[in-house]
Protein backbone atom coordinates (compact mmCIF):
# COMPACT_ATOMS: atom_id res chain seq x y z
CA UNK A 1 15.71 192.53 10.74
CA UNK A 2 16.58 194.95 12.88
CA UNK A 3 19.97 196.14 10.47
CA UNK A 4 18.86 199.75 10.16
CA UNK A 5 19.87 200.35 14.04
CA UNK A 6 22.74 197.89 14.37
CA UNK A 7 26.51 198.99 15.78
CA UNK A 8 29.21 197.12 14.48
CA UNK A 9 29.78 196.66 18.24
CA UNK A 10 28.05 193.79 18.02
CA UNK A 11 30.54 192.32 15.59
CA UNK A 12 33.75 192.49 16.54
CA UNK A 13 33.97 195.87 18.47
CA UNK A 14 33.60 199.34 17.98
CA UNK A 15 32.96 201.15 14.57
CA UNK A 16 36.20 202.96 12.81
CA UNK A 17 34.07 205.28 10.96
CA UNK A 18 31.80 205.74 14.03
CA UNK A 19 28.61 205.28 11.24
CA UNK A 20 25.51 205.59 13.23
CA UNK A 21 24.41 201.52 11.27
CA UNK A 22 26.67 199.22 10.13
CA UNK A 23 24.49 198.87 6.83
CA UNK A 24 22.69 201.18 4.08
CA UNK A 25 18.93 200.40 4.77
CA UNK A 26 19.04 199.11 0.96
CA UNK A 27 19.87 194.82 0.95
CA UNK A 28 19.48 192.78 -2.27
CA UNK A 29 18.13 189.06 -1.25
CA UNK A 30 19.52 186.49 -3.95
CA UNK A 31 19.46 182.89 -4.13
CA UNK A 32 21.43 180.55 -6.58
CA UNK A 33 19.89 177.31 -7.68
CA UNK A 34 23.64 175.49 -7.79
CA UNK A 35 24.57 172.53 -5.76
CA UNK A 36 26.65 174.89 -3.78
CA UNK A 37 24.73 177.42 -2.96
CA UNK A 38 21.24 175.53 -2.82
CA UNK A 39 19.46 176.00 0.58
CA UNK A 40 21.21 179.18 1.04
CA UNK A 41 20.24 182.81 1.09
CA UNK A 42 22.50 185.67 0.41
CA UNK A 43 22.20 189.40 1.63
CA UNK A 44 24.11 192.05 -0.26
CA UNK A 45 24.57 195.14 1.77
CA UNK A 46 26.57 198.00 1.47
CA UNK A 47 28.79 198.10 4.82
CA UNK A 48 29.17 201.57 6.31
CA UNK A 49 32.21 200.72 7.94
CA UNK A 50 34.84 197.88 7.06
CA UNK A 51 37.63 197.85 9.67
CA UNK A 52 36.68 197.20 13.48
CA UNK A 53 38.31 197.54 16.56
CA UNK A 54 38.32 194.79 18.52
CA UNK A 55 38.00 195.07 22.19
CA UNK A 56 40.41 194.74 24.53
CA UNK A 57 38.40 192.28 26.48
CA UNK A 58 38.78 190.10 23.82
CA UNK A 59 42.66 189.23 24.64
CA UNK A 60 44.16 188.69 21.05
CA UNK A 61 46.96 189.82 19.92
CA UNK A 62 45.48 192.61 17.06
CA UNK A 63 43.21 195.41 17.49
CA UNK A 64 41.68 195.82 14.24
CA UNK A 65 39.48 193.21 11.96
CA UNK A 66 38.11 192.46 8.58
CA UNK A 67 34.94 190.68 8.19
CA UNK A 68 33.25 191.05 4.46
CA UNK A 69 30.95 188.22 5.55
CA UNK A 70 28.57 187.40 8.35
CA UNK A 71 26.92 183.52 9.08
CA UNK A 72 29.18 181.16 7.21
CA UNK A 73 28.08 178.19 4.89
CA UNK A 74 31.32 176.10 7.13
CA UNK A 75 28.48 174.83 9.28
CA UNK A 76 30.70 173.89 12.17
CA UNK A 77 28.38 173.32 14.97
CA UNK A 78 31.26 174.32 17.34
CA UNK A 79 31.49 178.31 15.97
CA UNK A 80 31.95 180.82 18.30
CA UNK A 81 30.67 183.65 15.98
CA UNK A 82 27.15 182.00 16.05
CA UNK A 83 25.26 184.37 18.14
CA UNK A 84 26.48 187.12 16.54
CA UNK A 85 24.09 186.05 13.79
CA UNK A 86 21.09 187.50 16.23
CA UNK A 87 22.06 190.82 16.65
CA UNK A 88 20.19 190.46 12.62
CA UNK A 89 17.20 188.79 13.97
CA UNK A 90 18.78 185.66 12.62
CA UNK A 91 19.33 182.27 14.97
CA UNK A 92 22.28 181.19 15.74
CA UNK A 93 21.63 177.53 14.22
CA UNK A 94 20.95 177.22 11.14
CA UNK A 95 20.37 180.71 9.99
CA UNK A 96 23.97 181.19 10.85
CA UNK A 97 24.94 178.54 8.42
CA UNK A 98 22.22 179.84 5.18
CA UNK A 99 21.77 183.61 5.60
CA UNK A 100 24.89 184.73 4.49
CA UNK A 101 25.33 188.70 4.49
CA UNK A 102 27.46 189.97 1.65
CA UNK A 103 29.33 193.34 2.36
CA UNK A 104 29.62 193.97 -1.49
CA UNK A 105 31.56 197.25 -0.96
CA UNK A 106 34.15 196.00 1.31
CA UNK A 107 37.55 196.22 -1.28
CA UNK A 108 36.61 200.07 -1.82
CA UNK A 109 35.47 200.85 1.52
CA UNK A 110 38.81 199.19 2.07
CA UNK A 111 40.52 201.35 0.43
CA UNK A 112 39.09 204.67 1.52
CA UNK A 113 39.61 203.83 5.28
CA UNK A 114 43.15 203.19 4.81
CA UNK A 115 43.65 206.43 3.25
CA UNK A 116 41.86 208.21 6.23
CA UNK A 117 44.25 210.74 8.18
CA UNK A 118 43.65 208.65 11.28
CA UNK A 119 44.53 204.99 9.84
CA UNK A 120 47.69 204.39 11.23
CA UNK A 121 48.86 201.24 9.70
CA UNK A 122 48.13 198.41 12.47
CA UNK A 123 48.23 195.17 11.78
CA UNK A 124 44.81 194.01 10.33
CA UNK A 125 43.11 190.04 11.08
CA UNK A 126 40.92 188.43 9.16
CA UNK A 127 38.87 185.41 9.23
CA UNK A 128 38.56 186.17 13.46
CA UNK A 129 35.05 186.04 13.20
CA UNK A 130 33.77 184.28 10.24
CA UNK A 131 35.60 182.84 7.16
CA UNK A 132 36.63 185.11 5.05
CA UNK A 133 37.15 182.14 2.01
CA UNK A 134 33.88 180.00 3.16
CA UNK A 135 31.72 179.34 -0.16
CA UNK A 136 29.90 182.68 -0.99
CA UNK A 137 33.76 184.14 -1.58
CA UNK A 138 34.23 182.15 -4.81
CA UNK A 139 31.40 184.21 -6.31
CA UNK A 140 31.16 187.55 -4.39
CA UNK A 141 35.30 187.54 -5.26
CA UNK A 142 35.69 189.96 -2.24
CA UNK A 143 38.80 188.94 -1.19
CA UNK A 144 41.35 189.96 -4.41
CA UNK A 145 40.16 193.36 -4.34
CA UNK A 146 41.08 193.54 -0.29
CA UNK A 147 44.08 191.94 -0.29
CA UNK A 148 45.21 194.75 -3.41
CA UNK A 149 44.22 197.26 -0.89
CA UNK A 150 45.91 196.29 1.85
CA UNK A 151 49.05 195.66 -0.83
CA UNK A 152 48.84 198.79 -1.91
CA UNK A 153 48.37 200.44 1.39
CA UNK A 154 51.82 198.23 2.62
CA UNK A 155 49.61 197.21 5.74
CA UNK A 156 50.20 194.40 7.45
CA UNK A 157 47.90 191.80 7.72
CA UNK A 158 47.13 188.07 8.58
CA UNK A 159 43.92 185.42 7.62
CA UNK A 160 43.16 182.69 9.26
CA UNK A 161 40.83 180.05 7.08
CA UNK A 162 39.04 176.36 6.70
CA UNK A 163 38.88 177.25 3.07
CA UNK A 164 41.18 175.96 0.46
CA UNK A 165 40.02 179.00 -1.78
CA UNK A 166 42.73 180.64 -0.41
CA UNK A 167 45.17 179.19 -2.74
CA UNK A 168 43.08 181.10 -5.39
CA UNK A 169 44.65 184.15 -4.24
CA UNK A 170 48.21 182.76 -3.61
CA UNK A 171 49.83 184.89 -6.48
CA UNK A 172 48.11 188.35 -4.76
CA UNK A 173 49.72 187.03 -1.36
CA UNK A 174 52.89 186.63 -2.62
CA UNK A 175 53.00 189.88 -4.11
CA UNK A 176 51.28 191.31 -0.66
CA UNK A 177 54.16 189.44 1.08
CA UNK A 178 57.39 191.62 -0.96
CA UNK A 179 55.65 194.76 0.49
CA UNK A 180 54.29 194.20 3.97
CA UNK A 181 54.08 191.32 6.89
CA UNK A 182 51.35 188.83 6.11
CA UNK A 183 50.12 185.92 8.18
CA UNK A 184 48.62 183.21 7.41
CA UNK A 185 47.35 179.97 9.42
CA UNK A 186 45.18 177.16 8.17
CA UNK A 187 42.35 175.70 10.55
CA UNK A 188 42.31 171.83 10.90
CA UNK A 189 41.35 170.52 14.24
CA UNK A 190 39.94 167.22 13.31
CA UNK A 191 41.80 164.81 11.30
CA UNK A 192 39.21 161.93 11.37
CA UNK A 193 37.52 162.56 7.85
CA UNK A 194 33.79 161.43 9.27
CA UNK A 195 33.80 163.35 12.31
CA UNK A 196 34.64 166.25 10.44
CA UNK A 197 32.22 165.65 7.59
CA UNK A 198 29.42 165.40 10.75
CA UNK A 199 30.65 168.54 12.68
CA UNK A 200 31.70 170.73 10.41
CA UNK A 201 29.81 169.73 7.28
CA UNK A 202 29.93 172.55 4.78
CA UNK A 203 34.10 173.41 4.95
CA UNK A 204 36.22 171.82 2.90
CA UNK A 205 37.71 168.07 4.15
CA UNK A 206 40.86 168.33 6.20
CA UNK A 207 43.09 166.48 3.88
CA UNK A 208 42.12 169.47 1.75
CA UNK A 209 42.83 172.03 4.03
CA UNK A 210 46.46 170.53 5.09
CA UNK A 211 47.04 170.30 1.46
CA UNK A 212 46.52 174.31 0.92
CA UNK A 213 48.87 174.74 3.78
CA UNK A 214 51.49 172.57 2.06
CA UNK A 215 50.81 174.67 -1.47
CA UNK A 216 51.38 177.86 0.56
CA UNK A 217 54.84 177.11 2.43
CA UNK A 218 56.01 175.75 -1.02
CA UNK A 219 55.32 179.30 -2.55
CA UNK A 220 57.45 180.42 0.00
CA UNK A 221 54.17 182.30 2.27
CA UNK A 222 54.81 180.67 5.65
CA UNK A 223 50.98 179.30 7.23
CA UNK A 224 50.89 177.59 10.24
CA UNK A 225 48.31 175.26 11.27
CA UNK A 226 45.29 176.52 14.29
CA UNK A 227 44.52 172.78 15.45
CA UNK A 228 41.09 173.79 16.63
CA UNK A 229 38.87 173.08 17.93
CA UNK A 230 40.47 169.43 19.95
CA UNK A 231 37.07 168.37 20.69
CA UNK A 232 36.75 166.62 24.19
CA UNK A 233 36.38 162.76 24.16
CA UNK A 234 36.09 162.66 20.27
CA UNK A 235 39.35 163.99 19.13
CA UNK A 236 41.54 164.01 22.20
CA UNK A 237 42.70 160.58 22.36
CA UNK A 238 47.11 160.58 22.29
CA UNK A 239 46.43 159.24 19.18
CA UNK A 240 44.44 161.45 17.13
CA UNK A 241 46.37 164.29 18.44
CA UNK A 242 49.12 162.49 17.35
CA UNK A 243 48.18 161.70 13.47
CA UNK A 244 47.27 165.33 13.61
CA UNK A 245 50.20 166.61 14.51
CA UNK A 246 52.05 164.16 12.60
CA UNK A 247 49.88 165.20 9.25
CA UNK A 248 50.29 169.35 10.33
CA UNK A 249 54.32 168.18 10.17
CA UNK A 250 54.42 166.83 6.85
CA UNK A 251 52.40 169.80 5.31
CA UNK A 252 56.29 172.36 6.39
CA UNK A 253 53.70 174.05 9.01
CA UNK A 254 55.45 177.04 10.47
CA UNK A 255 53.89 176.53 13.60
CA UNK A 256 51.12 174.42 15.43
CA UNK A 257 48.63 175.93 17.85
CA UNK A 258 45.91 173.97 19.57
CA UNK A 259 42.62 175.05 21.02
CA UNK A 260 39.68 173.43 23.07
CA UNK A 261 36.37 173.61 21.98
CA UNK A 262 34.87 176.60 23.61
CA UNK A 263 30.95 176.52 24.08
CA UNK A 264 30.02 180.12 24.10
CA UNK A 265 26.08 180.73 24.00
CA UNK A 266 24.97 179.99 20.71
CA UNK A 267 27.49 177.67 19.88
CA UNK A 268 26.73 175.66 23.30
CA UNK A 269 22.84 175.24 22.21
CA UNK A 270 23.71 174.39 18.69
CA UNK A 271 26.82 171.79 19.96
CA UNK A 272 24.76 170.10 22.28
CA UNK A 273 21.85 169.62 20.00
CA UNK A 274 24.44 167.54 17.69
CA UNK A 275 25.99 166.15 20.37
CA UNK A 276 22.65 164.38 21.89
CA UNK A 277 22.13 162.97 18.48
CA UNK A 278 25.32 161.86 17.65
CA UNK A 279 26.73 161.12 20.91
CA UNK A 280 24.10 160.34 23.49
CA UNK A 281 26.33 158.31 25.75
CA UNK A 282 28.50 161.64 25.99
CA UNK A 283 26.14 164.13 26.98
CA UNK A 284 27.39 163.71 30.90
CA UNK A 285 30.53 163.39 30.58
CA UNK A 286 30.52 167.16 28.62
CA UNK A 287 27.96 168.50 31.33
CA UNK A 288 30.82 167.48 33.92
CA UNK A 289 33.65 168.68 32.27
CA UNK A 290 32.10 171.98 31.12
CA UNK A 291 29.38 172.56 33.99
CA UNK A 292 27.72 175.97 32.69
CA UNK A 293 31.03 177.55 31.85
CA UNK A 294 32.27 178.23 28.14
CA UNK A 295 36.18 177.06 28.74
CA UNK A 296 36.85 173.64 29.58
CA UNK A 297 39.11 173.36 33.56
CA UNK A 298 42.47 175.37 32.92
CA UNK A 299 44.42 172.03 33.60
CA UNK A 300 42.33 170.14 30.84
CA UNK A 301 43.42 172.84 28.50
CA UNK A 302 47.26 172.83 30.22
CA UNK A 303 47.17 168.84 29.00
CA UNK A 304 46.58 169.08 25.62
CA UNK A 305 49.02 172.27 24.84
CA UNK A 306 51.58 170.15 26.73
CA UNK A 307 50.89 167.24 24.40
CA UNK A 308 50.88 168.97 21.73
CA UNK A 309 53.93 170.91 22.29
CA UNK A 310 55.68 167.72 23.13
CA UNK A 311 54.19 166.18 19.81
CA UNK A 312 55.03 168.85 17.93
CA UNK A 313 58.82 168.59 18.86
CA UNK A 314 58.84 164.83 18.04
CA UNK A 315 57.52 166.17 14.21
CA UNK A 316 60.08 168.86 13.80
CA UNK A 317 57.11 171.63 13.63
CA UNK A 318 58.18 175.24 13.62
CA UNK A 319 56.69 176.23 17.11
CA UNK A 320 54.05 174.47 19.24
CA UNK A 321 52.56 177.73 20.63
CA UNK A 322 52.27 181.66 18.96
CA UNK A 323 53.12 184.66 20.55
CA UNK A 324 49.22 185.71 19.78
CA UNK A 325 48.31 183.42 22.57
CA UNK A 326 47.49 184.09 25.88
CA UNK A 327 48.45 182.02 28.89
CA UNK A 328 46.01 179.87 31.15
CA UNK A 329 45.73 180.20 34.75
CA UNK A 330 46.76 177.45 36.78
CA UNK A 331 43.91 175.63 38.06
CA UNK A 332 43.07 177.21 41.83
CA UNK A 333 41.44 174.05 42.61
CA UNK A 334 41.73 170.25 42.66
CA UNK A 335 39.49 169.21 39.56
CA UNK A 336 38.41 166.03 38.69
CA UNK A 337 40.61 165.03 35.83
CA UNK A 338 38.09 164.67 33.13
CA UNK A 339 36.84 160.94 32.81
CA UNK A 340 38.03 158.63 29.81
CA UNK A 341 41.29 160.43 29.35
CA UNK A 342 43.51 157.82 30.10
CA UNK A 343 45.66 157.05 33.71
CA UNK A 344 48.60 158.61 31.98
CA UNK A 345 47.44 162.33 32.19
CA UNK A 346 45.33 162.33 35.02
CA UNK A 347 48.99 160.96 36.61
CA UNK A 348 50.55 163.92 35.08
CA UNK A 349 47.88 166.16 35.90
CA UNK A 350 48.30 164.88 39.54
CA UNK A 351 52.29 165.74 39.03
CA UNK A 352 51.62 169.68 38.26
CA UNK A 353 53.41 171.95 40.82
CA UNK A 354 56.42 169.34 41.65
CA UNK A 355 58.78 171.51 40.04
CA UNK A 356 59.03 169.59 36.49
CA UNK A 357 59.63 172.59 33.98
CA UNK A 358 56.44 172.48 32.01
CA UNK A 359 55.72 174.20 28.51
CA UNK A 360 53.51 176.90 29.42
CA UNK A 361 49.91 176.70 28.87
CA UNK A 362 48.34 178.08 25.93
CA UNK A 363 44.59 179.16 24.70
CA UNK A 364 43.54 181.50 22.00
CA UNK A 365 40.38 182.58 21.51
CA UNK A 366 39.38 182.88 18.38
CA UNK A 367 37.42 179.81 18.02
């Protein structure tokens, strides 16, 4: 593994203690013979750096990120983060989901770089890149020690997570809370309980995550709900995205905010490799709607914000759409409505640009 010569650059963006590596040369290799943890290997390193920039290219709505963990035991065959797993010499498959790297040091490095001179108290993310509360958390325990750091430090800060640990920590969030801004959204995409269990094996069912979002809005910590990925032709139907949004409602969700599967390289290869086994028959209809491209057509994307938005009105949820979104171009062609979508919104899709006040288009991108 190449870790003696790698930027954090390749991460998330560019180092905050400008370290010439991102690790020590010195790794421990451990593996756990637990039902949990069997098949997986983890890498304990000592980070040289523990807050990254993000870069501006990236269009989010915070500059700075946390990410004690790297590869993630989720398994989601859609993630994003997946090639960032070779910059280690790992693959972006299944490496991603078994070689876990540990950043034991993060709460203390933590610590020291908010005390630098040059911190200056921005608004830190977490879980942007990989989950901060996926299985290795519940015995590295990384997260306590941060979130007393960032408590201490009054800095604001926000997670995003599949993982119901998160409720583990509920009391240090509440406490965070009384001192500083916290965010805090739950990821739950897929309703259907066996299309989740095949595409994103290893996180935690999603009547389990909307459950942890409920427990959290009770405590009085407000967590909205990331419905992402909507997964083209498997969980786009007006019904599913109805039950989801229906089942985000009932949870208090302080907001809703959907995303389309994006297929960046590494997650594309990986995606489609399920996909042919699991869905043969829908191999062209995803090589039509996607072509090479990452991002599904702009008016694809318009569709299901609008449903959602309209959905999520109907349910009395907060918001349909954050702030920490960014807006997608109108289409500067006539597409092909994607196939199997139903009459209704290729009609509607037809309709754009006759005036109709529309809810404006929404896409994050940090899945």
């Amino acid at each position: 593994m190449r870790w003696d010569t790698l930027r954090l650059a390749g991460e998330a963006g560019q180092d905050f203690a400008a370290a010439p590596a991102l690790f020590d040369l010195a790794s421990v290799t451990r593996t756990f013979d637990t039902p949990g943890f069997r098949g997986m290997t983890f890498h304990e390193v000592h980070a040289k750096t523990i807050i990254s920039k993000v870069p501006e290219a990236s269009r989010v709505p915070f500059r700075w990120t946390i990410n004690p963990y790297r590869g993630c035991s989720h398994a989601c065959r859609y993630c994003f983060a997946r090639n960032t797993h070779t910059y280690l010499d790992f693959d972006a498959g299944r490496d991603f989901d078994t070689q876990i790297v540990v950043k034991v040091n993060a709460p203390e490095l933590l610590r020291r770089e908010l005390a630098a001179a040059r911190w200056r108290g921005e608004h830190i993310a977490m879980g942007t890149n990989v989950d901060c509360y996926q299985r290795a958390e519940g015995r590295y325990q990384l997260m306590p020690g941060i979130i007393r750091a960032l408590t201490e430090a009054a800095n604001p800060f926000s997670i995003l997570t599949k993982g119901t640990l998160v409720l583990r920590d509920i009391d240090l969030l509440a406490e965070a809370a009384e001192v500083t801004e916290v965010g805090l959204n739950v990821s739950v995409g897929i309703i259907d309980k066996e299309l989740s269990r095949l595409i994103e094996s290893g996180a935690p069912a999603p009547e389990r995550r909307l459950a942890a979002c409920a427990a959290l809005n009770q405590r009085g910590l407000a967590c909205g709900v990331l419905m992402g990925p909507v997964v083209p032709y498997l969980s786009d139907s007006p019904a599913e995205l109805d039950r989801a949004v229906r089942e985000i409602a009932a949870t208090g969700a302080t907001h809703v905010s959907p995303i389309v599967l994006h297929l960046r390289p590494g997650a594309r290869e990986w995606f489609l490799a399920w996909l042919r086994e699991h869905h043969p028959e829908l191999v062209g209809p995803y090589r039509d709607l996607y072509g090479s491209r990452a991002y599904a057509p702009a008016a694809y994307q318009r569709r299901i914000c609008e449903q959602v938005a309209e959905l999520a009105g109907k349910y009395h949820v907060g918001r349909a759409t954050p702030r920490s979104a960014r807006r997608v171009p109108a289409a500067r062609d006539a597409r092909r409505w994607p196939p199997g979508l139903g009459a209704q919104r290729r009609d509607a899709a037809a309709g754009e640009g006759s005036g109709s006040a529309a809810p404006e288009p929404v896409q994050l991108t940090l899945l």
